[in-house]
N, C-alpha and C. Protein backbone atom coordinates (compact mmCIF):
# COMPACT_ATOMS: atom_id res chain seq x y z
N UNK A 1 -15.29 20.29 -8.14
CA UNK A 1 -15.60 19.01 -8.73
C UNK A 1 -14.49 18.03 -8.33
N UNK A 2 -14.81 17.14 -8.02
CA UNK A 2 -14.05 15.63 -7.68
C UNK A 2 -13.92 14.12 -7.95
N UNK A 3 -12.93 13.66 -8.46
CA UNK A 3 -13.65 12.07 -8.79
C UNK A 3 -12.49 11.51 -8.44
N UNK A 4 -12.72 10.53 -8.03
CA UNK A 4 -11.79 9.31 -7.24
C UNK A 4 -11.30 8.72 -8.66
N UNK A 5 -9.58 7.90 -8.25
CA UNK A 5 -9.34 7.47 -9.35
C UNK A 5 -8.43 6.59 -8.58
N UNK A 6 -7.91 5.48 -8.78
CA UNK A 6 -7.31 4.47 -8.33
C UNK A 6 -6.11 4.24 -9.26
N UNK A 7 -5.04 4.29 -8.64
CA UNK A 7 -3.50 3.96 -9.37
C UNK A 7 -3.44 2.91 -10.14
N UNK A 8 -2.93 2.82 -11.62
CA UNK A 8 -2.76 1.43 -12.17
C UNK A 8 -1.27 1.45 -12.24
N UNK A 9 -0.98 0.04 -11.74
CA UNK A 9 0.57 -0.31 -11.55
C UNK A 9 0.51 -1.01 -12.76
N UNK A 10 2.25 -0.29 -13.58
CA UNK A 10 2.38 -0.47 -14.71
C UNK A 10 3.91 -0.96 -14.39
N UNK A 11 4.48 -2.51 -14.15
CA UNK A 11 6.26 -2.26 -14.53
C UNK A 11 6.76 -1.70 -13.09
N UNK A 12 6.20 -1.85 -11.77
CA UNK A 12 6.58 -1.09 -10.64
C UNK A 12 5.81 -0.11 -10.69
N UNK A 13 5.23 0.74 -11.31
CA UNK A 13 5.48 2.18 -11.28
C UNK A 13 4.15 2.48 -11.30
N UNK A 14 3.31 3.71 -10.82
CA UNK A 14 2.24 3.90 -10.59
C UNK A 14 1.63 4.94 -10.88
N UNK A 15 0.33 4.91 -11.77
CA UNK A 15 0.07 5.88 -12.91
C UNK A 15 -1.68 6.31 -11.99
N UNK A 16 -1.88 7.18 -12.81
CA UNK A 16 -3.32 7.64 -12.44
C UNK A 16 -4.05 8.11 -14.04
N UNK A 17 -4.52 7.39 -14.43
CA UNK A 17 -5.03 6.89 -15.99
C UNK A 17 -6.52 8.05 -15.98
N UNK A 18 -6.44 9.05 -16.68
CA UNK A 18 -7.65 9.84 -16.91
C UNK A 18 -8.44 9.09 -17.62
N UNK A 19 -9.89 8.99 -17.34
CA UNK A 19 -10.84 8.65 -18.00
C UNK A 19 -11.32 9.60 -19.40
N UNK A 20 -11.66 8.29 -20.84
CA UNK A 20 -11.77 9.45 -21.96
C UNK A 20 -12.58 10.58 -21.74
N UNK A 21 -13.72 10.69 -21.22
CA UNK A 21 -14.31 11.36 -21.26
C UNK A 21 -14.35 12.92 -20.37
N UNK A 22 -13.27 12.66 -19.30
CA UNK A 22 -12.42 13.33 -18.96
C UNK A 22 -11.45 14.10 -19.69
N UNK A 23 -10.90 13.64 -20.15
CA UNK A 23 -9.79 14.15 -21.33
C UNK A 23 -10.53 14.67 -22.50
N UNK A 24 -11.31 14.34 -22.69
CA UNK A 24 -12.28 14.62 -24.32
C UNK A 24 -12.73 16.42 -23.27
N UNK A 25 -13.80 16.30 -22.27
CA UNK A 25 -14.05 17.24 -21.49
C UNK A 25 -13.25 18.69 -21.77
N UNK A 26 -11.66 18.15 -21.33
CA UNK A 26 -10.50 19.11 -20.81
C UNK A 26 -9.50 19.09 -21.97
N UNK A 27 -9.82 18.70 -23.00
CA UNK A 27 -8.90 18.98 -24.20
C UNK A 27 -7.89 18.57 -24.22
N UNK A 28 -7.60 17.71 -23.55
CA UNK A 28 -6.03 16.76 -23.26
C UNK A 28 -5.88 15.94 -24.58
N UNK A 29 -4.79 16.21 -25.30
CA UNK A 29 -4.90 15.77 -26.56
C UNK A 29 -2.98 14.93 -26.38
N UNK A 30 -2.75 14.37 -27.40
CA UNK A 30 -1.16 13.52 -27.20
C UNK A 30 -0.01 14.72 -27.17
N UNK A 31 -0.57 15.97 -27.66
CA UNK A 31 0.38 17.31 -27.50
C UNK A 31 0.46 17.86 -26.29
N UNK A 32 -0.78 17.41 -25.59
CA UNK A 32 -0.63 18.62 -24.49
C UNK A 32 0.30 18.12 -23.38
N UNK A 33 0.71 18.94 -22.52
CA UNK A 33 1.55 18.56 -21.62
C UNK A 33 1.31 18.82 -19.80
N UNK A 34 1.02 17.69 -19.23
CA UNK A 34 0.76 18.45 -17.66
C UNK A 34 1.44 18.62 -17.13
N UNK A 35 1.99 19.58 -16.17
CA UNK A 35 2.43 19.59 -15.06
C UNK A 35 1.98 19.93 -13.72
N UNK A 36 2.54 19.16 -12.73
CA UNK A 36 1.89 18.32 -11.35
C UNK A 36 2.64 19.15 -10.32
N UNK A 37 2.13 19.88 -9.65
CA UNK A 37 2.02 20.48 -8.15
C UNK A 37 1.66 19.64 -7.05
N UNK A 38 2.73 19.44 -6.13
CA UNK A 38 2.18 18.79 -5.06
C UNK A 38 2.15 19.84 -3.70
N UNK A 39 0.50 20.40 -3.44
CA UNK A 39 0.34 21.28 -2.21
C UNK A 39 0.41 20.14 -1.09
N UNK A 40 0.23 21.10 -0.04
CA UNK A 40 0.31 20.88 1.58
C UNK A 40 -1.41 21.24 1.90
N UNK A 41 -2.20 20.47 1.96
CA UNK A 41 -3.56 21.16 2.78
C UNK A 41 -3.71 20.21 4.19
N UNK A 42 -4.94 21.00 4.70
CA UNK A 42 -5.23 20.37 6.35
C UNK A 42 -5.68 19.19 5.87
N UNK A 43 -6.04 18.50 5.22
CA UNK A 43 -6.35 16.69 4.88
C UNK A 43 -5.18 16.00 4.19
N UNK A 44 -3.85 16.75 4.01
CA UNK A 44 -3.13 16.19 3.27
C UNK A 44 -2.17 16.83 2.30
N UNK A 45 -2.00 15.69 1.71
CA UNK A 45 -1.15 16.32 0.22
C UNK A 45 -2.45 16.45 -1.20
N UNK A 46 -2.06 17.54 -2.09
CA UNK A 46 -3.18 17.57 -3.26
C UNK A 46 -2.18 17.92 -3.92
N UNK A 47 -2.70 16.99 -5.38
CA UNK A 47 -1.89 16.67 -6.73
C UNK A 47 -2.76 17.98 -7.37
N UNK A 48 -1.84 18.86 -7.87
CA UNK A 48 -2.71 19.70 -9.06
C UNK A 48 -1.99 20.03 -10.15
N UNK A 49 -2.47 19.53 -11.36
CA UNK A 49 -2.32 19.46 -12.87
C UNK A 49 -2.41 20.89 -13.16
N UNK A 50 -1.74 21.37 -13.92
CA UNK A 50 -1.80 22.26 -15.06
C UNK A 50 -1.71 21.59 -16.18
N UNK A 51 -2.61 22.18 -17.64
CA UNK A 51 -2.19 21.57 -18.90
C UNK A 51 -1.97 22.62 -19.83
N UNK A 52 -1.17 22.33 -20.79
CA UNK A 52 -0.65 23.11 -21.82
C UNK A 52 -0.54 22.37 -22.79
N UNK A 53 -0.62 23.53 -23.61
CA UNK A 53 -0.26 22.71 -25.22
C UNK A 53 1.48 22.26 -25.70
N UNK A 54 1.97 21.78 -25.80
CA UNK A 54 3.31 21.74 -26.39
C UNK A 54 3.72 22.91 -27.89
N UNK A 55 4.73 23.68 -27.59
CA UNK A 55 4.55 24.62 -28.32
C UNK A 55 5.80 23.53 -29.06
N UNK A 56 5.47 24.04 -30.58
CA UNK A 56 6.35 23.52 -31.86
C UNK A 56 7.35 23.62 -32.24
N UNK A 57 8.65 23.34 -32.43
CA UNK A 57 9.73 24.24 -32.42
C UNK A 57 10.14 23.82 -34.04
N UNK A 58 10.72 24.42 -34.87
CA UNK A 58 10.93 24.38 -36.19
C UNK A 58 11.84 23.18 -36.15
N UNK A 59 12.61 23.17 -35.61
CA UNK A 59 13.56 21.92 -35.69
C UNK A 59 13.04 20.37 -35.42
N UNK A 60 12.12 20.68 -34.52
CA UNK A 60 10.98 19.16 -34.42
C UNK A 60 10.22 18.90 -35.88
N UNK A 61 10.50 17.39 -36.36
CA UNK A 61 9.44 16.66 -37.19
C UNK A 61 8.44 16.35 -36.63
């Protein structure tokens, strides 16, 4: 599965803004946390997300 998404420049800096229904989809909630892989393929470079939950630590409010 694939969907095009176009950078929004925020302040210089350049974001790639998931669509809600995307996020609603994949359970991306304000806890979870991604982290971004950048491979090597024959068309290029590919961004790949992992997501996780943020685990709790007793000392966090």
């Amino acid at each position: 599965m694939a969907i095009q998404l176009t950078p929004t420049k925020i302040k210089g800096s350049k974001y790639l803004l998931i669509p809600k229904d995307l996020a609603r989809l994949l359970e991306i909630e304000d806890k979870s946390i991604l982290n971004l892989t950048i491979e090597e393929s024959e068309t290029g470079q590919r961004l790949v997300y992992s997501i996780r939950e943020r685990t709790h630590h007793p000392a966090e409010s």
